[in-house]
PDB file of N, CA and C in Angstrom:
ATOM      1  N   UNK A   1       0.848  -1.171   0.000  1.00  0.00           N
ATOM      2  CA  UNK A   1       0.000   0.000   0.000  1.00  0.00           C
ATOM      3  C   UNK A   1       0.893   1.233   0.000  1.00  0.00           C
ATOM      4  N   UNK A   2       0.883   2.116  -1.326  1.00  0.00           N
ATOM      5  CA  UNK A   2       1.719   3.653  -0.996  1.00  0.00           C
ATOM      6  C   UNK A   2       1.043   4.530  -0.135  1.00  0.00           C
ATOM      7  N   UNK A   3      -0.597   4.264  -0.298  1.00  0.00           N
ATOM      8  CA  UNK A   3      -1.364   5.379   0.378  1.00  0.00           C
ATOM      9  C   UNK A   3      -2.463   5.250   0.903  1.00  0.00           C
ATOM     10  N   UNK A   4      -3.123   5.109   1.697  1.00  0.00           N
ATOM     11  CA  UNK A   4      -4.536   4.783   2.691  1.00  0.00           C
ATOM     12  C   UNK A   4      -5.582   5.444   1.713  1.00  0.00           C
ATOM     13  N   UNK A   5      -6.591   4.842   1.131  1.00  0.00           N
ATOM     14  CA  UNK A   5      -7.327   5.559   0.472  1.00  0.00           C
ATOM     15  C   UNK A   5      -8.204   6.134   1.530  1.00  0.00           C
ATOM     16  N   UNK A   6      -8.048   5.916   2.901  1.00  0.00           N
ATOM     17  CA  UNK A   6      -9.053   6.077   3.725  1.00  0.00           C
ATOM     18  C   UNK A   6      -8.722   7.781   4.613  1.00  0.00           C
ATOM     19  N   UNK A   7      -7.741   7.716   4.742  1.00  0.00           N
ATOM     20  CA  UNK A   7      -6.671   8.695   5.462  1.00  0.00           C
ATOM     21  C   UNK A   7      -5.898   9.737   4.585  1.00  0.00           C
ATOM     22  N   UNK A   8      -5.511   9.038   3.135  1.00  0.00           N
ATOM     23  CA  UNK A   8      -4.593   9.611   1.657  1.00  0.00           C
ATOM     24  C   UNK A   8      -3.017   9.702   2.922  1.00  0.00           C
ATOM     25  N   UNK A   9      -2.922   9.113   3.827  1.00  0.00           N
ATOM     26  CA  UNK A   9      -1.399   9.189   4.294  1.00  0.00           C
ATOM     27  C   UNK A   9      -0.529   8.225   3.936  1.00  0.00           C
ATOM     28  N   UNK A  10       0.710   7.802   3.794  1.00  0.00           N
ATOM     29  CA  UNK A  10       1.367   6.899   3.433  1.00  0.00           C
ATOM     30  C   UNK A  10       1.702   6.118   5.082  1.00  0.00           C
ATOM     31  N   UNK A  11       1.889   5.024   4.545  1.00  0.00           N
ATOM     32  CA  UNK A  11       1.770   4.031   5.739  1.00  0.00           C
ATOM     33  C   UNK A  11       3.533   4.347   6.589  1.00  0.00           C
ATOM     34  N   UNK A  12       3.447   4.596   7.592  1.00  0.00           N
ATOM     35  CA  UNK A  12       4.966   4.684   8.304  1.00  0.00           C
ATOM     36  C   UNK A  12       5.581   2.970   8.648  1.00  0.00           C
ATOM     37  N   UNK A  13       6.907   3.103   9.097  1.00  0.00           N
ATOM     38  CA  UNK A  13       7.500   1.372   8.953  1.00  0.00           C
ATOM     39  C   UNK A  13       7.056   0.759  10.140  1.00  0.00           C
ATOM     40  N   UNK A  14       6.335  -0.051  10.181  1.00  0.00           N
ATOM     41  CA  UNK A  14       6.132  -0.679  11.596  1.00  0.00           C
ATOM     42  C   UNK A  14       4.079  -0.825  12.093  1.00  0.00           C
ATOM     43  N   UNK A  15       3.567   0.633  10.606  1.00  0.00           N
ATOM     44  CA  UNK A  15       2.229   0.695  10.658  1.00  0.00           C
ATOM     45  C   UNK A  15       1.736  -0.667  10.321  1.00  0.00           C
ATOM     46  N   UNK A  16       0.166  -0.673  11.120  1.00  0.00           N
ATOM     47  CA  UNK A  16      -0.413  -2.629  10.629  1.00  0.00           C
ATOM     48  C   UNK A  16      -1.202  -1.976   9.671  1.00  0.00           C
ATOM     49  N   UNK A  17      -1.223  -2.933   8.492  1.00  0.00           N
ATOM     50  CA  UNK A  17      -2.258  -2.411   7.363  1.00  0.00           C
ATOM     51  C   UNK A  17      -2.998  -3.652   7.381  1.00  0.00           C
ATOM     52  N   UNK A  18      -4.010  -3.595   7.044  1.00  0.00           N
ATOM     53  CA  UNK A  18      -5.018  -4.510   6.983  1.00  0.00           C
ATOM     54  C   UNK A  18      -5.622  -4.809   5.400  1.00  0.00           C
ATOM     55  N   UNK A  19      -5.906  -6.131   4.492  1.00  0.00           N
ATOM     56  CA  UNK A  19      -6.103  -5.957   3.577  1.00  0.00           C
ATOM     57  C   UNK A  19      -7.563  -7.190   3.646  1.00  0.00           C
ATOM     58  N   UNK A  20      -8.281  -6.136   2.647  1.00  0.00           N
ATOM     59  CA  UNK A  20      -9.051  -7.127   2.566  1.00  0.00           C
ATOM     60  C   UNK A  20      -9.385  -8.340   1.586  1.00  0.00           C
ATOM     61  N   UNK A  21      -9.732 -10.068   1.648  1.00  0.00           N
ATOM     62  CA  UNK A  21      -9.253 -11.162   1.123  1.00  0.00           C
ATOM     63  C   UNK A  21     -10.032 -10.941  -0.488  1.00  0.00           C
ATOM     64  N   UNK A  22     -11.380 -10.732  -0.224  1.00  0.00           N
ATOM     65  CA  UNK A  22     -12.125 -10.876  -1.746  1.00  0.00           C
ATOM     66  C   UNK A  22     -11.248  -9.929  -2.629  1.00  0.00           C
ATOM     67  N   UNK A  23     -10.845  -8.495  -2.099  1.00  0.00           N
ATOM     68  CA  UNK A  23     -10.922  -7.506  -3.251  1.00  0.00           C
ATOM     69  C   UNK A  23      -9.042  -6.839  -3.043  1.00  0.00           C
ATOM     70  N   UNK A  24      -8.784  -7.483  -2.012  1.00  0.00           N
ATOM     71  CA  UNK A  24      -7.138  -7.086  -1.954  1.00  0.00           C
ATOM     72  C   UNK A  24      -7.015  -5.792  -1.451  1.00  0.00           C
ATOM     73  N   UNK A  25      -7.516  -4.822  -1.240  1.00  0.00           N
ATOM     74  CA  UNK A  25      -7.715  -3.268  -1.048  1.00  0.00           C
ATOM     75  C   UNK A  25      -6.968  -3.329   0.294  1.00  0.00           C
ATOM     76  N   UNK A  26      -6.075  -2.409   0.588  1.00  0.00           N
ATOM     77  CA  UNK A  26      -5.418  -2.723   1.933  1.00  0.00           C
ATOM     78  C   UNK A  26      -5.770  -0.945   2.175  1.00  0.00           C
ATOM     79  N   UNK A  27      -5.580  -1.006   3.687  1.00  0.00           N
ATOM     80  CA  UNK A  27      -5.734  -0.014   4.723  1.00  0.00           C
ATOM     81  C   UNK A  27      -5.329  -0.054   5.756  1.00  0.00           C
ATOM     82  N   UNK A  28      -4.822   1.218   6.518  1.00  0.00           N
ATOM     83  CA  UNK A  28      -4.273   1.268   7.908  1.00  0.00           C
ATOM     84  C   UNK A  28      -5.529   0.530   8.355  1.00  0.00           C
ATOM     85  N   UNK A  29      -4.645  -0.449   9.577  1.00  0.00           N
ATOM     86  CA  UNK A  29      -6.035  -1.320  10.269  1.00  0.00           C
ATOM     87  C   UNK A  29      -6.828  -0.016  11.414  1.00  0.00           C
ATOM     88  N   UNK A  30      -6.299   0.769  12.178  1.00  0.00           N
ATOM     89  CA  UNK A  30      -7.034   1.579  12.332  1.00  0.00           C
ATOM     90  C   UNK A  30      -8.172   2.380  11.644  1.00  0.00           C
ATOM     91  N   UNK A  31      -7.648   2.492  10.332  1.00  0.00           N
ATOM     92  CA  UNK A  31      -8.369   3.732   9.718  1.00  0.00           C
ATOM     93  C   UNK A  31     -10.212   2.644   9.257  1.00  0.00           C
ATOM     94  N   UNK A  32      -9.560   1.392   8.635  1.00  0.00           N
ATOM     95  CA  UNK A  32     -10.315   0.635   8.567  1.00  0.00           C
ATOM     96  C   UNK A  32     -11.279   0.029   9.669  1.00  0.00           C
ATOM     97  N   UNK A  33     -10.904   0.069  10.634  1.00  0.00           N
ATOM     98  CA  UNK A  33     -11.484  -0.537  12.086  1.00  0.00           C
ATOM     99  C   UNK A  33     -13.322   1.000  12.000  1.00  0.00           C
ATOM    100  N   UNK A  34     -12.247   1.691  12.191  1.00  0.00           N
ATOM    101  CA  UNK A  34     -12.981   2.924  12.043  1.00  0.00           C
ATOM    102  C   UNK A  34     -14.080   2.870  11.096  1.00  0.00           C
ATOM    103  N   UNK A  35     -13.960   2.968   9.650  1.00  0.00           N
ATOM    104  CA  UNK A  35     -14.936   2.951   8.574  1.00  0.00           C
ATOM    105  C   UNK A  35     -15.749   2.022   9.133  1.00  0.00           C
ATOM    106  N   UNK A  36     -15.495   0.920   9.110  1.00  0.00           N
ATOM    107  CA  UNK A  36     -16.535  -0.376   9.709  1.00  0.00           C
ATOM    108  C   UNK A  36     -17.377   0.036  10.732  1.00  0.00           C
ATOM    109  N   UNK A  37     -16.877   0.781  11.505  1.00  0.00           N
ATOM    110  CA  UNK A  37     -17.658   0.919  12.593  1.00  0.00           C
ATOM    111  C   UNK A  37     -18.784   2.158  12.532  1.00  0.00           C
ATOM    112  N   UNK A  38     -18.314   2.944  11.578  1.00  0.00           N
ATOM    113  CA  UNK A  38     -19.090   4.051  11.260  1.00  0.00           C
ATOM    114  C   UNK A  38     -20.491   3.562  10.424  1.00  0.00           C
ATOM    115  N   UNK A  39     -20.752   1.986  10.432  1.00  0.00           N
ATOM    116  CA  UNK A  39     -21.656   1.640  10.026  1.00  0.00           C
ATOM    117  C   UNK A  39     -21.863   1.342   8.353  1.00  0.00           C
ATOM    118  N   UNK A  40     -20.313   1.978   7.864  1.00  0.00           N
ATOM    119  CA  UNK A  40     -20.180   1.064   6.643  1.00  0.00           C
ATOM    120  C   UNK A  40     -19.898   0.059   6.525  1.00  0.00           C
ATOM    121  N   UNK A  41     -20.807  -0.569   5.416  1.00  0.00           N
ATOM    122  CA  UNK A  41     -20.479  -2.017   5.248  1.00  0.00           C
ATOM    123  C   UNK A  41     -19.928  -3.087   4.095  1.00  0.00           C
ATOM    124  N   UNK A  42     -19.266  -1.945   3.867  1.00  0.00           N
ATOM    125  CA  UNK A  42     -18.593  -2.285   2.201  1.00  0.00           C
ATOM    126  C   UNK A  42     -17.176  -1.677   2.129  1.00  0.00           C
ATOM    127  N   UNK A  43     -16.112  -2.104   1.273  1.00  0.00           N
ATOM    128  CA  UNK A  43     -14.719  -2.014   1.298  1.00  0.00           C
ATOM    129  C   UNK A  43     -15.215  -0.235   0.476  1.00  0.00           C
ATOM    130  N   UNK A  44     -14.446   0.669   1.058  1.00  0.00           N
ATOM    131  CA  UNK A  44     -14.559   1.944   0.981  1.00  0.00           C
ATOM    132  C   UNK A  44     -13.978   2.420  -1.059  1.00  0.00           C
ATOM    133  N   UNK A  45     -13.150   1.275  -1.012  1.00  0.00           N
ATOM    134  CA  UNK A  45     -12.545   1.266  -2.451  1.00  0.00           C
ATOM    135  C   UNK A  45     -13.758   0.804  -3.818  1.00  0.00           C
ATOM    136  N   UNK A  46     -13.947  -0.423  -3.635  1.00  0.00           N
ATOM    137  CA  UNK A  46     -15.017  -0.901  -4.853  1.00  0.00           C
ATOM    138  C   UNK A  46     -16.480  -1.437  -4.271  1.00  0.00           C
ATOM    139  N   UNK A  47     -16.790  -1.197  -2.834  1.00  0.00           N
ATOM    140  CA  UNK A  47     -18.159  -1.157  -2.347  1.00  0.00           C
ATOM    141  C   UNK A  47     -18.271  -2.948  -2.031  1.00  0.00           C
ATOM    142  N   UNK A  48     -17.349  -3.584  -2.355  1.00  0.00           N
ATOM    143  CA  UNK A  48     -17.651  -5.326  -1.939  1.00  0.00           C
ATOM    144  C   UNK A  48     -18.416  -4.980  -0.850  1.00  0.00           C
ATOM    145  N   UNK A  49     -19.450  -5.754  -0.153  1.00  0.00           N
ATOM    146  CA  UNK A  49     -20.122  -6.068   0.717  1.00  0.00           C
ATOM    147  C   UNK A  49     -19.069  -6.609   2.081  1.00  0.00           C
ATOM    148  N   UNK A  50     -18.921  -6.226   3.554  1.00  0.00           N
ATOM    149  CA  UNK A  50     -17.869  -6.142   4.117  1.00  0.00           C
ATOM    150  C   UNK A  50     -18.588  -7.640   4.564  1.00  0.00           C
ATOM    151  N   UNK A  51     -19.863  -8.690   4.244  1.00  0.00           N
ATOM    152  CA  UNK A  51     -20.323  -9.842   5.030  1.00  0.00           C
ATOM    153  C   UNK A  51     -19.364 -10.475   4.038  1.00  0.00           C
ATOM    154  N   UNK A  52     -18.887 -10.509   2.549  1.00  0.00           N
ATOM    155  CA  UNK A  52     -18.355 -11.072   1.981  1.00  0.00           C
ATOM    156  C   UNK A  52     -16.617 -11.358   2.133  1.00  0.00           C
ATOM    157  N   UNK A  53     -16.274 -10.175   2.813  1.00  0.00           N
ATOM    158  CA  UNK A  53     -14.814 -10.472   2.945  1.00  0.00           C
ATOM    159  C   UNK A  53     -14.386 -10.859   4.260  1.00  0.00           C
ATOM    160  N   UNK A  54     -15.213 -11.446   5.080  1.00  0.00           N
ATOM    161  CA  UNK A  54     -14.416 -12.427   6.129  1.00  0.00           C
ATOM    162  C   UNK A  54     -15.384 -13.385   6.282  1.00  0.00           C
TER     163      UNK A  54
END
């Protein structure tokens, strides 16, 4: 990942990125923890359904 589509920051050495399995789209696991919880339920990148990727 060069850049968090979620945040637009670049990941620092040691950051956890989190990717997701159906669609590959990776994200700071924070930033992602976050979106999810804000009651979205789809990968913020191509809208996959978030019941589908775990």
């Amino acid at each position: 990942m060069k850049t968090c589509p979620i945040c637009l920051r670049d990941p620092t050495v040691g950051a956890q990125v989190s990717r997701f399995p159906s669609c590959a789209h990776a994200f700071h696991s924070h930033c992602i923890v976050g979106w999810l919880r804000e009651k979205n339920n789809s990968c913020p990148m191509c809208r996959v359904p978030a019941h589908t990727l775990f």
